[in-house]
N, C-alpha and C. Protein backbone atom coordinates (compact mmCIF):
# COMPACT_ATOMS: atom_id res chain seq x y z
N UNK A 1 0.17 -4.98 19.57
CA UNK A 1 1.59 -4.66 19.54
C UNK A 1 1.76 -3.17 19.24
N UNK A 2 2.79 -2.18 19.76
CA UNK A 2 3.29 -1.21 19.03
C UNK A 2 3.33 -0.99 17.92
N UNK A 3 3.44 0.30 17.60
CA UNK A 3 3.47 0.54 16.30
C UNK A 3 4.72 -0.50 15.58
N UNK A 4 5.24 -1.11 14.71
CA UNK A 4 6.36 -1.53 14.13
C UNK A 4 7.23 -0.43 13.49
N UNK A 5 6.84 0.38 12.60
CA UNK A 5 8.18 1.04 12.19
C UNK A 5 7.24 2.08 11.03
N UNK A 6 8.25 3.71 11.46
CA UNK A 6 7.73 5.11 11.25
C UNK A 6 9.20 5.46 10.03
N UNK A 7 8.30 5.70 9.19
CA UNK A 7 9.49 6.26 8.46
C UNK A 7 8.79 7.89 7.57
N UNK A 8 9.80 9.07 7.39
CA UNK A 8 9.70 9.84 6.93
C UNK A 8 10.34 10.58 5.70
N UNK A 9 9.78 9.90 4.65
CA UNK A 9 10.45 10.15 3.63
C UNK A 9 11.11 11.47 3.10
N UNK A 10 9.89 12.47 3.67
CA UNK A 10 10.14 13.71 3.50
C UNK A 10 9.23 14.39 4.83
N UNK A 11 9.58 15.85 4.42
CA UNK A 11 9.12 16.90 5.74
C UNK A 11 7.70 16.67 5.58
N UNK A 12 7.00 16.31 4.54
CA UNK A 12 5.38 16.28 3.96
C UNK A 12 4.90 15.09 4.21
N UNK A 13 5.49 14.07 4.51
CA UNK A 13 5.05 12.58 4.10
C UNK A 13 5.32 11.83 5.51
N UNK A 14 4.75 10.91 6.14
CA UNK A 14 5.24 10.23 6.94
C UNK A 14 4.77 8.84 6.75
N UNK A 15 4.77 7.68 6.88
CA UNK A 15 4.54 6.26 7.09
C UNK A 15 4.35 5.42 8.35
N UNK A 16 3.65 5.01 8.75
CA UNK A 16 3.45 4.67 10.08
C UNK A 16 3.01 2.80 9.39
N UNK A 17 4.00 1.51 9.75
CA UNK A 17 3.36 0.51 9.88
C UNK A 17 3.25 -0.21 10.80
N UNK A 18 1.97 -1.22 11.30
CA UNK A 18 1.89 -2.07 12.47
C UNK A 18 1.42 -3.48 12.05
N UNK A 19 2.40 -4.19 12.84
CA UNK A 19 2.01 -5.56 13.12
C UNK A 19 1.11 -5.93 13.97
N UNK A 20 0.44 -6.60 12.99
CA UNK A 20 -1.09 -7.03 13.93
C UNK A 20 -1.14 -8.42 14.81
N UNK A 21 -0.51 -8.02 15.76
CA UNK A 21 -0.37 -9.14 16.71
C UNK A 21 -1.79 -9.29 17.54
N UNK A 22 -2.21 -8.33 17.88
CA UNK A 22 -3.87 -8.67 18.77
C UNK A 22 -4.88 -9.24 18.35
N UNK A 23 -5.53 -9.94 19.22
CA UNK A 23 -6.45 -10.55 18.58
C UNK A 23 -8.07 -9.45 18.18
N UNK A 24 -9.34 -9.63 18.00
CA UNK A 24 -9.77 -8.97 17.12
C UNK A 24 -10.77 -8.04 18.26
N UNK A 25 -10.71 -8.71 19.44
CA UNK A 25 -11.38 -8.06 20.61
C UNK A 25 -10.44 -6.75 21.37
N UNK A 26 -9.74 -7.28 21.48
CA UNK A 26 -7.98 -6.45 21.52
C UNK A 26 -8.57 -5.27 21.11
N UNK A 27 -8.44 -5.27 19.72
CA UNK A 27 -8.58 -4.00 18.35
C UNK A 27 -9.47 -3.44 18.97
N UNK A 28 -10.79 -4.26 18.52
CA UNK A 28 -11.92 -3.13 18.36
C UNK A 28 -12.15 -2.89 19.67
N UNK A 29 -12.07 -3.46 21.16
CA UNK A 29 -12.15 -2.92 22.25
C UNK A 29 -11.31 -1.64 22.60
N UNK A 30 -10.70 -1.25 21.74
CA UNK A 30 -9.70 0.19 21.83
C UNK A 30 -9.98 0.82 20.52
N UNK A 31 -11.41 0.92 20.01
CA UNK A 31 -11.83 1.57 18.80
C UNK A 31 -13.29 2.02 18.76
N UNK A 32 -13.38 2.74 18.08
CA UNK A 32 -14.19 4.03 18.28
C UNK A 32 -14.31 4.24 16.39
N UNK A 33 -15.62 3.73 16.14
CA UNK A 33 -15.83 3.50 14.73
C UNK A 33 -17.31 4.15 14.67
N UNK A 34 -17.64 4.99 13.11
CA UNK A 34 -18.57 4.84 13.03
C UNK A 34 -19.63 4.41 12.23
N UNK A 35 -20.57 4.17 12.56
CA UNK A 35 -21.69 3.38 11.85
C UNK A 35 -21.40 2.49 10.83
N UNK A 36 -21.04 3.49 10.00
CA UNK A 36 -21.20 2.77 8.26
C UNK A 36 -19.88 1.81 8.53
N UNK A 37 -18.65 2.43 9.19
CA UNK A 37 -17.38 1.62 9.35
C UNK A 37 -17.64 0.26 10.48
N UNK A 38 -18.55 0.67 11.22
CA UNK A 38 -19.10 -0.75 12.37
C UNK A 38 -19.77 -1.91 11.10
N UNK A 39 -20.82 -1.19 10.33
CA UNK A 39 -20.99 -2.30 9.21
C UNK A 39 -20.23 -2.73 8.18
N UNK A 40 -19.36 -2.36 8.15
CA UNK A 40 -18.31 -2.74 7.16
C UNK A 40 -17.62 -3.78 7.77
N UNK A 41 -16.91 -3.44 8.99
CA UNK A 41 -16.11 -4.14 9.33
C UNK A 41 -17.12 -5.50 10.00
N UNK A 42 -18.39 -5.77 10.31
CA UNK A 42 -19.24 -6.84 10.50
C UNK A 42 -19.50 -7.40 9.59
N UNK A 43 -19.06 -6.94 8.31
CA UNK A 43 -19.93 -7.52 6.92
C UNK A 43 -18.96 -8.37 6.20
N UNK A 44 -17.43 -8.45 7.35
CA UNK A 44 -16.24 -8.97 6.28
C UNK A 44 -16.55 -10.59 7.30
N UNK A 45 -16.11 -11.32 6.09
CA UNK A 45 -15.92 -12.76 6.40
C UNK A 45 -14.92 -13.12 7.15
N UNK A 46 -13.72 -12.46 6.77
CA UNK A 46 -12.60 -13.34 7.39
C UNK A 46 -12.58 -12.38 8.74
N UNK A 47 -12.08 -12.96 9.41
CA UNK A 47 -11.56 -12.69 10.81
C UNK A 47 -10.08 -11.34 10.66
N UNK A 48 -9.55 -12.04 9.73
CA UNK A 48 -7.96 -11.25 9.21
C UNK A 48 -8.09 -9.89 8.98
N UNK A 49 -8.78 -10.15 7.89
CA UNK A 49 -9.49 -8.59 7.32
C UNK A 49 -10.05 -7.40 8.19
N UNK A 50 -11.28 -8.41 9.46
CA UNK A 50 -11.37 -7.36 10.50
C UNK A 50 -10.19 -6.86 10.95
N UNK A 51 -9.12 -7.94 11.33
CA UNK A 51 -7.92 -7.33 12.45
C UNK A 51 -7.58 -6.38 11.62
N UNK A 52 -7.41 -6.57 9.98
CA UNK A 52 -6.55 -5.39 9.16
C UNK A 52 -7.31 -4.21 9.22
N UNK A 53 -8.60 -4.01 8.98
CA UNK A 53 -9.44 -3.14 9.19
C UNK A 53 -9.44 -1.73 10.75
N UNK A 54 -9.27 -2.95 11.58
CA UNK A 54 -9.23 -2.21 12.89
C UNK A 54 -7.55 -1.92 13.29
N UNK A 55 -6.49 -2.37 12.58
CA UNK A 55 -5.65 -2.42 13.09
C UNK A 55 -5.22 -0.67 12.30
N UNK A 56 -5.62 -0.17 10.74
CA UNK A 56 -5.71 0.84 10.12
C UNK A 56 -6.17 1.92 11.30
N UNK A 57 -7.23 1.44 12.01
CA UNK A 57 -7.97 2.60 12.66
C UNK A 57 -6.67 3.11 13.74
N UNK A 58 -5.87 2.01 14.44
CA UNK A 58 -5.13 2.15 15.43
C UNK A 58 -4.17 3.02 14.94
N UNK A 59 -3.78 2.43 13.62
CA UNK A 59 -2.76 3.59 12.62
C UNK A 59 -3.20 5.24 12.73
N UNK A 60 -4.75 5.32 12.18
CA UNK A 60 -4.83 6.72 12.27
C UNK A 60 -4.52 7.33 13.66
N UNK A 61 -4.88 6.98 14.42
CA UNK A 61 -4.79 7.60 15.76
C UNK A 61 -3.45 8.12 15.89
N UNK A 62 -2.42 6.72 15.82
CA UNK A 62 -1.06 7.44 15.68
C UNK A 62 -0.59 8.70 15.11
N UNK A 63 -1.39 9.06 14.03
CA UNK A 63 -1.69 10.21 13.31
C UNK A 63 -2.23 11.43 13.78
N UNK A 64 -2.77 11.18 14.50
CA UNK A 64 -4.11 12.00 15.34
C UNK A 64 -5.17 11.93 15.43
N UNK A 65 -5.31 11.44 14.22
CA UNK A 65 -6.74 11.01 13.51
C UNK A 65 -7.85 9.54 14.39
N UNK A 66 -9.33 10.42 13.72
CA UNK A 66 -9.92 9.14 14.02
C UNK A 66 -10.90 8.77 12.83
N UNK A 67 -11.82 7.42 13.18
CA UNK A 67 -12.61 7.33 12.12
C UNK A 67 -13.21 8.11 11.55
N UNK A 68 -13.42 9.11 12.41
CA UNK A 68 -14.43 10.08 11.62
C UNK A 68 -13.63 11.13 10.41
N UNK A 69 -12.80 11.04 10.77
CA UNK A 69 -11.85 11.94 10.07
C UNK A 69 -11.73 11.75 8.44
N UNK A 70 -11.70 9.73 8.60
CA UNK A 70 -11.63 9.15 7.19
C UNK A 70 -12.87 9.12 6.29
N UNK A 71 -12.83 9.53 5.24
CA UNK A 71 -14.07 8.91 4.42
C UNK A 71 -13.44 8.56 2.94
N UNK A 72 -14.46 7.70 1.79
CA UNK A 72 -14.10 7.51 1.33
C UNK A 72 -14.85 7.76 -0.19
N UNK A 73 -14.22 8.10 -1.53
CA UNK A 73 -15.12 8.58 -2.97
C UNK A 73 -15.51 7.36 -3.51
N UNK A 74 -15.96 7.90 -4.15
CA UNK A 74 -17.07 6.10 -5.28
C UNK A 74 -15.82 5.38 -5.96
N UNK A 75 -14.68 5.84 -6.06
CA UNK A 75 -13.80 5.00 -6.44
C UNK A 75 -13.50 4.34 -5.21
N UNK A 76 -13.67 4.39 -3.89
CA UNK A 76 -12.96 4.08 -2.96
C UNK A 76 -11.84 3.98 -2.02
N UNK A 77 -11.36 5.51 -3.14
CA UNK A 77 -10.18 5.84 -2.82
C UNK A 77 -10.67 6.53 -1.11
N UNK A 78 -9.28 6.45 -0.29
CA UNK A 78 -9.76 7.06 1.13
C UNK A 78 -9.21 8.86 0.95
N UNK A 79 -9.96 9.58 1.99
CA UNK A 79 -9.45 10.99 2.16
C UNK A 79 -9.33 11.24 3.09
N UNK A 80 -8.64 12.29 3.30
CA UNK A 80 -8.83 12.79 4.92
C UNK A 80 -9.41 14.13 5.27
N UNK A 81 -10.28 14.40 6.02
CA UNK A 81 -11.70 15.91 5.83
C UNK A 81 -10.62 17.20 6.22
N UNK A 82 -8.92 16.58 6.44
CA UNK A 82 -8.53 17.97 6.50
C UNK A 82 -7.77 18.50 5.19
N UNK A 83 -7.89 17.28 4.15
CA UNK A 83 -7.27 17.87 2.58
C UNK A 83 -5.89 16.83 2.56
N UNK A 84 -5.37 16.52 3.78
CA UNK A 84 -4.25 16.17 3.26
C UNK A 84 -4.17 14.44 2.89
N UNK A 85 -3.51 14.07 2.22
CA UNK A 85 -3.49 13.38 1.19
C UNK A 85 -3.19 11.67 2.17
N UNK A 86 -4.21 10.36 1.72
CA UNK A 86 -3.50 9.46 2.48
C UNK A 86 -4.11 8.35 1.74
N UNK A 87 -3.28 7.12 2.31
CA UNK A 87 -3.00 5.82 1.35
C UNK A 87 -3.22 4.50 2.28
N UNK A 88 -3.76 3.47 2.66
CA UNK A 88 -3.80 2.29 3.25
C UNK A 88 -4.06 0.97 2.68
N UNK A 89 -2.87 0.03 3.59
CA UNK A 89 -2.88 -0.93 3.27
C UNK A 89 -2.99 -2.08 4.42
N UNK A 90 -2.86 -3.34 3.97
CA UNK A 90 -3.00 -3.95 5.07
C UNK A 90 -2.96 -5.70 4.25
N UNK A 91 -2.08 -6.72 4.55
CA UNK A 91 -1.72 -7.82 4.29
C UNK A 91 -1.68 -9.02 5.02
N UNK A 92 -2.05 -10.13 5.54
CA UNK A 92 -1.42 -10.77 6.33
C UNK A 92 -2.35 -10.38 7.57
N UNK A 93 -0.64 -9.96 8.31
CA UNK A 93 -0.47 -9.82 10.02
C UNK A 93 0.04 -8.06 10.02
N UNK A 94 0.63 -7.65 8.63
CA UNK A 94 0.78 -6.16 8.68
C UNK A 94 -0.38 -5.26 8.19
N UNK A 95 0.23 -3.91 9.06
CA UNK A 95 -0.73 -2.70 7.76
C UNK A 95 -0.10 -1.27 7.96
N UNK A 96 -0.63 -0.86 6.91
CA UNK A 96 0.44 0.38 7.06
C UNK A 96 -0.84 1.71 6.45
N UNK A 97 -0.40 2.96 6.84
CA UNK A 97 -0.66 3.58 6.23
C UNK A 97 -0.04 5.05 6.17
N UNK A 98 -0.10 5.71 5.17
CA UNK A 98 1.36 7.10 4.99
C UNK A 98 -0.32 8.32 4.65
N UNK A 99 0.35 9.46 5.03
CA UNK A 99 -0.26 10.60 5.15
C UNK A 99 0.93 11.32 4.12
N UNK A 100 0.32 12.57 3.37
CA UNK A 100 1.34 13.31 2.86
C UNK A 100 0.40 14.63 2.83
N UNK A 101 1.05 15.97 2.03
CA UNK A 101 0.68 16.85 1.60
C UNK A 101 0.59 16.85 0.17
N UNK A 102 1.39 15.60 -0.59
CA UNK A 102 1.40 15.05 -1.94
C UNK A 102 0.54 14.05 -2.09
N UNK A 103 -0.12 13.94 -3.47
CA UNK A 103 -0.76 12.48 -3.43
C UNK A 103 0.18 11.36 -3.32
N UNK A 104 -0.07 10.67 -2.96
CA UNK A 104 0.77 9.24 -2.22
C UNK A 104 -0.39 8.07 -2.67
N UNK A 105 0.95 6.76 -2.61
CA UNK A 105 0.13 5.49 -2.42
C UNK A 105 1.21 4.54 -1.75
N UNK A 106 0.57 2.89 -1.08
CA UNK A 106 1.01 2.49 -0.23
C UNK A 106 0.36 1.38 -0.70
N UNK A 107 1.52 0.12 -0.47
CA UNK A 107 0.81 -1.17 -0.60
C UNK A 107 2.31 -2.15 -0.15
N UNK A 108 1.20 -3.06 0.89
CA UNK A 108 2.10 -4.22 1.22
C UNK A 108 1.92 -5.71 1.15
N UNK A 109 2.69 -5.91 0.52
CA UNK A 109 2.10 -7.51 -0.16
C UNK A 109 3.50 -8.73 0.52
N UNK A 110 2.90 -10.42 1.08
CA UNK A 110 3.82 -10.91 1.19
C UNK A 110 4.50 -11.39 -0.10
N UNK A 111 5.28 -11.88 0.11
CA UNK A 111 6.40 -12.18 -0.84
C UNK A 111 5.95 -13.74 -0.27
N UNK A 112 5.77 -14.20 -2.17
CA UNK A 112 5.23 -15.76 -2.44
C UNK A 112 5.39 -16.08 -3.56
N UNK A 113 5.73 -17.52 -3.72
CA UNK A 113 6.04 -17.51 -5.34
C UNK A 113 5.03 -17.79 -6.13
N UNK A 114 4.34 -17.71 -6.12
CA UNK A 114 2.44 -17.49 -6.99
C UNK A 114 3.02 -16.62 -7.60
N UNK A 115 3.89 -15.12 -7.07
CA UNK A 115 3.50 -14.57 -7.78
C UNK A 115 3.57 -14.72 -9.67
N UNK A 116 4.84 -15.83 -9.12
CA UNK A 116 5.36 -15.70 -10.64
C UNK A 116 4.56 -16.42 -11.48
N UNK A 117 3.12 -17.01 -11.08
CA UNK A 117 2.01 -17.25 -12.05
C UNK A 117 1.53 -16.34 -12.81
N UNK A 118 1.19 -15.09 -12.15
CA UNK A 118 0.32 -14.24 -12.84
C UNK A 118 1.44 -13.35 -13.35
N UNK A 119 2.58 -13.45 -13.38
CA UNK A 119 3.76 -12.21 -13.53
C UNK A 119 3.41 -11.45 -14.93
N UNK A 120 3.18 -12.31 -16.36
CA UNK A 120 2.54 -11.88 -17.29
C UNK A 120 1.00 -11.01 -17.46
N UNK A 121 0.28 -10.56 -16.23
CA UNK A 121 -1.01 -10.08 -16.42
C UNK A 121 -0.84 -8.95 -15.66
N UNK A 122 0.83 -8.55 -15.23
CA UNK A 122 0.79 -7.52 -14.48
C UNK A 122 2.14 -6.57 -15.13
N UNK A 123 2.76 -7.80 -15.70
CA UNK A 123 4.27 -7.11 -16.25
C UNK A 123 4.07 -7.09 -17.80
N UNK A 124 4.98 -6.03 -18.63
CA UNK A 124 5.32 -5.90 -20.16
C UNK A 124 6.48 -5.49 -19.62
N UNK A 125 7.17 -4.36 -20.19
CA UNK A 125 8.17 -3.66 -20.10
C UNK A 125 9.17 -4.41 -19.29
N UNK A 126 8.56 -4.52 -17.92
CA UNK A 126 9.83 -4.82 -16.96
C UNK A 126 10.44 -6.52 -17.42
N UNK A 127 9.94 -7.24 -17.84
CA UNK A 127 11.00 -8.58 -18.36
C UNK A 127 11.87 -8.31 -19.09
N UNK A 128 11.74 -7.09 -19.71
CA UNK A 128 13.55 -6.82 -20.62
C UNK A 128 14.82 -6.66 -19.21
N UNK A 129 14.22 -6.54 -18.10
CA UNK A 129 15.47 -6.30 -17.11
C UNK A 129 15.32 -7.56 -15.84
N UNK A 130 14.31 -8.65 -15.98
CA UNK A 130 14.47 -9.38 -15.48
C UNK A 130 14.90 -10.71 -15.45
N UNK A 131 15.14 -11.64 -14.41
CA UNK A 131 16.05 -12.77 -15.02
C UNK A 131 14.67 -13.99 -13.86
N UNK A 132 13.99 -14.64 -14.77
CA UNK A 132 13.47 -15.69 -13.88
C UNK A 132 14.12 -16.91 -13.10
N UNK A 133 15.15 -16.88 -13.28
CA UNK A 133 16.10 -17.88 -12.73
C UNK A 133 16.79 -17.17 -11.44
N UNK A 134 16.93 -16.11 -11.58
CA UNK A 134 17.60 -15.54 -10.61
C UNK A 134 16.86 -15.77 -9.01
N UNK A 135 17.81 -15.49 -7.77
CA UNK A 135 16.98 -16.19 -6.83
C UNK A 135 16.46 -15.21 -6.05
N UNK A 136 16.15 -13.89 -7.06
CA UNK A 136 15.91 -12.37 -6.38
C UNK A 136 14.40 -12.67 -6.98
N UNK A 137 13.76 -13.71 -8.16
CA UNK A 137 13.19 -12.88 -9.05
C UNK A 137 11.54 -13.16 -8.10
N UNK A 138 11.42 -13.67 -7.60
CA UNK A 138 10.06 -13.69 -6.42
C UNK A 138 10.36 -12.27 -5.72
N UNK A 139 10.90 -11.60 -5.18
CA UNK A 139 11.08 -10.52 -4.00
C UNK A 139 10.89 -9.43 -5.23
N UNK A 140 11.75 -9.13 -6.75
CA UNK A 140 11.57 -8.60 -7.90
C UNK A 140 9.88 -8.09 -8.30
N UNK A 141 9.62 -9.16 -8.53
CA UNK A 141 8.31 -9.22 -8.82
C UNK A 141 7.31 -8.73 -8.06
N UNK A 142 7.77 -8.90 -6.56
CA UNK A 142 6.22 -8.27 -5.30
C UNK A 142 6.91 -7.05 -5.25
N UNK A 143 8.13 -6.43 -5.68
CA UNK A 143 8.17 -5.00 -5.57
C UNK A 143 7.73 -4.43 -7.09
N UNK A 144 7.74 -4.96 -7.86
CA UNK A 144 6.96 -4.11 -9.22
C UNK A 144 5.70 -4.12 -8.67
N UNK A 145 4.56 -5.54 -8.03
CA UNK A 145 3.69 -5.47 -8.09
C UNK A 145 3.29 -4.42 -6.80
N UNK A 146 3.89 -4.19 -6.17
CA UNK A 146 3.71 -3.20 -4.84
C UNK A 146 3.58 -1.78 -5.29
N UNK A 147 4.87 -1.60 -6.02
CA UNK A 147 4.48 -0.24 -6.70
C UNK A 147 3.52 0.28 -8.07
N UNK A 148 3.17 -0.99 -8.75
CA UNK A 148 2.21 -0.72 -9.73
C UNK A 148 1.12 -0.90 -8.75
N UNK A 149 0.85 -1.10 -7.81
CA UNK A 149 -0.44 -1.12 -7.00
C UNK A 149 -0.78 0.41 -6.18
N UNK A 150 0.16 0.75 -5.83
CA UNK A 150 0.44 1.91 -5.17
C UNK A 150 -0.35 3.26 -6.35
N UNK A 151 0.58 2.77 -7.27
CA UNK A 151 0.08 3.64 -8.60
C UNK A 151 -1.30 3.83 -8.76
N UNK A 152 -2.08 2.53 -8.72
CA UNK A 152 -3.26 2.16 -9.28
C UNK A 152 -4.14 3.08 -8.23
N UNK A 153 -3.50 3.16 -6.88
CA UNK A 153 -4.13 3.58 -5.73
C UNK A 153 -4.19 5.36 -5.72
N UNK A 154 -2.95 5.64 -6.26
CA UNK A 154 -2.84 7.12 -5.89
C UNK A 154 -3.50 7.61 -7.67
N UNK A 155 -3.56 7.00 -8.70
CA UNK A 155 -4.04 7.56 -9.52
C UNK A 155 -5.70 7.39 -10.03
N UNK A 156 -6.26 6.67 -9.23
CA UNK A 156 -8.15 5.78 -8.94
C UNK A 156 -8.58 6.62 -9.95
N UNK A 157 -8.04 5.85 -11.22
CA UNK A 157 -9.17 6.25 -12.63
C UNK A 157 -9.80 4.99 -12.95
N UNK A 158 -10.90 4.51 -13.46
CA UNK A 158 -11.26 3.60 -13.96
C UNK A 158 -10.49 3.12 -15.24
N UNK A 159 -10.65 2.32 -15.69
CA UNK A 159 -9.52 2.05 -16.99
C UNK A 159 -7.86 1.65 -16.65
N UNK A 160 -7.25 1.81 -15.71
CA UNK A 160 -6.04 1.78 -15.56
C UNK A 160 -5.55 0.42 -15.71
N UNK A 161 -4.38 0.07 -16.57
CA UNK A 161 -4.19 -1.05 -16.43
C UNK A 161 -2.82 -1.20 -15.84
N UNK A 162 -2.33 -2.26 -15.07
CA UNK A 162 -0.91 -2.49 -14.32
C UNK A 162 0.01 -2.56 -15.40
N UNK A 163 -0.28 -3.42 -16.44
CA UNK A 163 0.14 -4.00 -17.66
C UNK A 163 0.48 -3.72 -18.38
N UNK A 164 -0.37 -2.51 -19.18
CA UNK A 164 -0.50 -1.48 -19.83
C UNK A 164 0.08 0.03 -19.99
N UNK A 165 -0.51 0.63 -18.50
CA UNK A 165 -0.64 1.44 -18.51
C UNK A 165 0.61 2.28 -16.99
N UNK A 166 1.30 1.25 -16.70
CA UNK A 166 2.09 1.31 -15.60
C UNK A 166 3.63 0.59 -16.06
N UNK A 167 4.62 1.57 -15.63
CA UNK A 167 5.90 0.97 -15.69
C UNK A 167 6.66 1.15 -15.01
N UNK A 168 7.81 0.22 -14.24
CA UNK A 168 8.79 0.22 -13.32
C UNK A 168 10.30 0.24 -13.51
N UNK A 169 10.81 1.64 -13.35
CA UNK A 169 12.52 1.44 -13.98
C UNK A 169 13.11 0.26 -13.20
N UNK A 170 14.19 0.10 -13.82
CA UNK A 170 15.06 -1.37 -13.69
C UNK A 170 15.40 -0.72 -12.03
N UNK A 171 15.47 -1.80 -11.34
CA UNK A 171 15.96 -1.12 -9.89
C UNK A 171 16.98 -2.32 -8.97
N UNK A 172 17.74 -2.43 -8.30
CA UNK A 172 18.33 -3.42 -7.44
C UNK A 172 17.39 -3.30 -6.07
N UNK A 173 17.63 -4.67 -5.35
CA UNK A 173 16.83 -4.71 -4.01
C UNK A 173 17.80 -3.86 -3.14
N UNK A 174 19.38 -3.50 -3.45
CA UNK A 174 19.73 -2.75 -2.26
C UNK A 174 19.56 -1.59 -2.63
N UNK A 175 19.00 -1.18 -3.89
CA UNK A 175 18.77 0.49 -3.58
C UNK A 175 17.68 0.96 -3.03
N UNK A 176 16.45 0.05 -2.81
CA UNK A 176 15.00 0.20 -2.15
C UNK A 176 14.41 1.24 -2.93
N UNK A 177 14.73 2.13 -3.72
CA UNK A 177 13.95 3.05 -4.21
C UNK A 177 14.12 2.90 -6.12
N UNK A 178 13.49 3.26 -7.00
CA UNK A 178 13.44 3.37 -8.17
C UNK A 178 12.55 4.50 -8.55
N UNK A 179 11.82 4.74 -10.10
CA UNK A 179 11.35 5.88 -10.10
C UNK A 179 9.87 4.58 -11.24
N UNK A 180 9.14 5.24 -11.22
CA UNK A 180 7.90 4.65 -12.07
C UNK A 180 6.87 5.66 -12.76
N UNK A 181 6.41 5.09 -13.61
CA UNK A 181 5.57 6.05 -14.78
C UNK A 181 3.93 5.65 -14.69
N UNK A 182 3.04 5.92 -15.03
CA UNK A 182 1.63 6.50 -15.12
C UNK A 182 1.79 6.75 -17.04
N UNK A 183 1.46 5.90 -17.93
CA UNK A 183 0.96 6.40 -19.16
C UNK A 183 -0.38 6.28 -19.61
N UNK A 184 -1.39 7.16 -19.13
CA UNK A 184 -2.70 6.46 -19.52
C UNK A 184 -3.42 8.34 -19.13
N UNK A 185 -3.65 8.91 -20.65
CA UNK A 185 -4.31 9.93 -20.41
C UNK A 185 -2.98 11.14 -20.49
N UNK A 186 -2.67 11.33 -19.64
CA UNK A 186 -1.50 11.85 -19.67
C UNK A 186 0.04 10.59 -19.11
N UNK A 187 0.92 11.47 -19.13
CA UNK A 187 2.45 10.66 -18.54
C UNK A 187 2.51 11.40 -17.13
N UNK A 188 2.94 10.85 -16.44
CA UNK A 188 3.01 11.34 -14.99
C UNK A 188 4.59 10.28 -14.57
N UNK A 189 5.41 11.04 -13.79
CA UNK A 189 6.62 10.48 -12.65
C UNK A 189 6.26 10.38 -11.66
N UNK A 190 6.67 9.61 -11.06
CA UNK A 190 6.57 8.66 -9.82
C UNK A 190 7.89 8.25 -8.87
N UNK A 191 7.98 8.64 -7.66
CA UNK A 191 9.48 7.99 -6.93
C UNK A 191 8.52 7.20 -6.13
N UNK A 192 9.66 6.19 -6.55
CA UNK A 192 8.79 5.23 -5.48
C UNK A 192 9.84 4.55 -4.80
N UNK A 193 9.39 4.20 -3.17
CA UNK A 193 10.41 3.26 -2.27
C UNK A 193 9.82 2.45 -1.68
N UNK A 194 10.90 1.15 -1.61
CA UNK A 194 10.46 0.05 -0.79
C UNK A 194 11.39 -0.47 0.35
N UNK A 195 10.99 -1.61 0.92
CA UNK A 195 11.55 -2.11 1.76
C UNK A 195 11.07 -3.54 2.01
N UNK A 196 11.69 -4.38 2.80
CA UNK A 196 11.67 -5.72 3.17
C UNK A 196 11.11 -6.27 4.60
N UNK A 197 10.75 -6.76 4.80
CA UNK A 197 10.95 -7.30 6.73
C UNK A 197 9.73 -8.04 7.02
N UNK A 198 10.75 -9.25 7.53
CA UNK A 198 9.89 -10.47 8.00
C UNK A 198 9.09 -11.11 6.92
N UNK A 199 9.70 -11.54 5.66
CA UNK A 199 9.02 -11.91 4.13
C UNK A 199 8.02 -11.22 3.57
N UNK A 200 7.78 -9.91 3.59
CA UNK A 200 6.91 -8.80 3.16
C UNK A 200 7.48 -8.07 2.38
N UNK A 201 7.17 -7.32 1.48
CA UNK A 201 7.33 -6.29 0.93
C UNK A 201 6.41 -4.67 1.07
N UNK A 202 7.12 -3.40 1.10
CA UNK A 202 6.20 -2.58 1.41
C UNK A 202 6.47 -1.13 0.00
N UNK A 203 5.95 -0.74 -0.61
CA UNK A 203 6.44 0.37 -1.65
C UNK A 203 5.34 1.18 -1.49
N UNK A 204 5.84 2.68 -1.40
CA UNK A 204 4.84 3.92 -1.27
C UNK A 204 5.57 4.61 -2.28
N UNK A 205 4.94 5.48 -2.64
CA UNK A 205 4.89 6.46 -4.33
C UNK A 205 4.34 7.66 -4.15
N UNK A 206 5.07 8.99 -4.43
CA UNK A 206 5.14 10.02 -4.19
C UNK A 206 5.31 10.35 -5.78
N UNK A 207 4.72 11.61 -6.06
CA UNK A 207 5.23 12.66 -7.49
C UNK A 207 6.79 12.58 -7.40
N UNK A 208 6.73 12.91 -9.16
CA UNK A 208 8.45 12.85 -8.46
C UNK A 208 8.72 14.02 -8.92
């Protein structure tokens, strides 16, 4: 399928996500990987994961970019060999990934009510502004956890905790954006925005 949807937050930043409608021959028959990324992507079990894998590569291109371009540090965080700053994700049937000149992060998670099993091993702070009864509080919850993930992504220290060490101002689903904190080592600001579509959630995080 086409790309699904380009958004530009700023003159520095862009977002590119795609729905992974092809099947996995599709992908990689229009991909151009190398080595270490050919064994990676042979070494995954699920079938899904390849499509998400190869469907990222299709992303960079949109970019300009190709595999070779990407590599990645012992945290596993990804880079790009020309300096500028980038973030990937991939869920489901979507994946996305944003380029900036800022450090950035990106994460898209479906919206399920599991989440509200683990809601305590990821949330403190934010239950003073939430209501579990409410019939927002599943969609609530995968956007804290989207942007404390994002966090976790653009700040790849060991030690970090979601729980702990991450917090999400009170926000409504129609404002799509809120602002979030980093306390671990130093304090750091965070703008972060999200969005909705087709029972997904998507939040990327920029300095603020």
């Amino acid at each position: 399928m086409p790309l699904y949807k380009t958004l530009n937050p700023n003159s520095q930043t862009c977002v590119k996500i795609w729905k992974i409608a092809e099947s996995y021959e599709e992908l990689i028959g229009k991909s151009s990987l190398r080595p270490e990324s050919l064994e990676r992507l042979q070494g995954m079990k699920s079938e899904l994961h390849q499509r998400g894998f190869l469907s990222v590569r299709h992303l960079l291109r949109e970019f300009g970019y190709t595999d070779q371009d990407l590599y990645y540090d012992d945290h596993g965080k990804p880079h790009l060999k020309d300096g500028k700053h980038i973030s990937i994700t991939h869920s489901f049937n979507f994946s996305a990934v944003v380029v900036s000149d800022a450090i950035v992060g990106i994460d898209i998670e479906m919206q399920r009510d599991k989440i509200t099993r683990i809601a305590r091993k990821f949330i403190d702070y934010e239950f003073d502004y939430l209501d579990a009864n409410h019939s927002e509080y599943v969609k609530k919850l995968t956007v804290i956890w989207c942007i404390k993930e994002t966090l976790y992504k653009l700040y790849a220290t060991p030690g970090l905790s979601f729980k702990q060490h991450t917090l999400v101002i009170p926000f409504t689903l129609d404002e799509s954006n809120t602002s979030a904190w980093i306390d671990f080592d130093t304090k750091s600001k965070y703008m972060a925005d999200f969005l909705e579509f087709e029972g997904f959630t998507c939040a990327y995080t920029l300095p603020a």
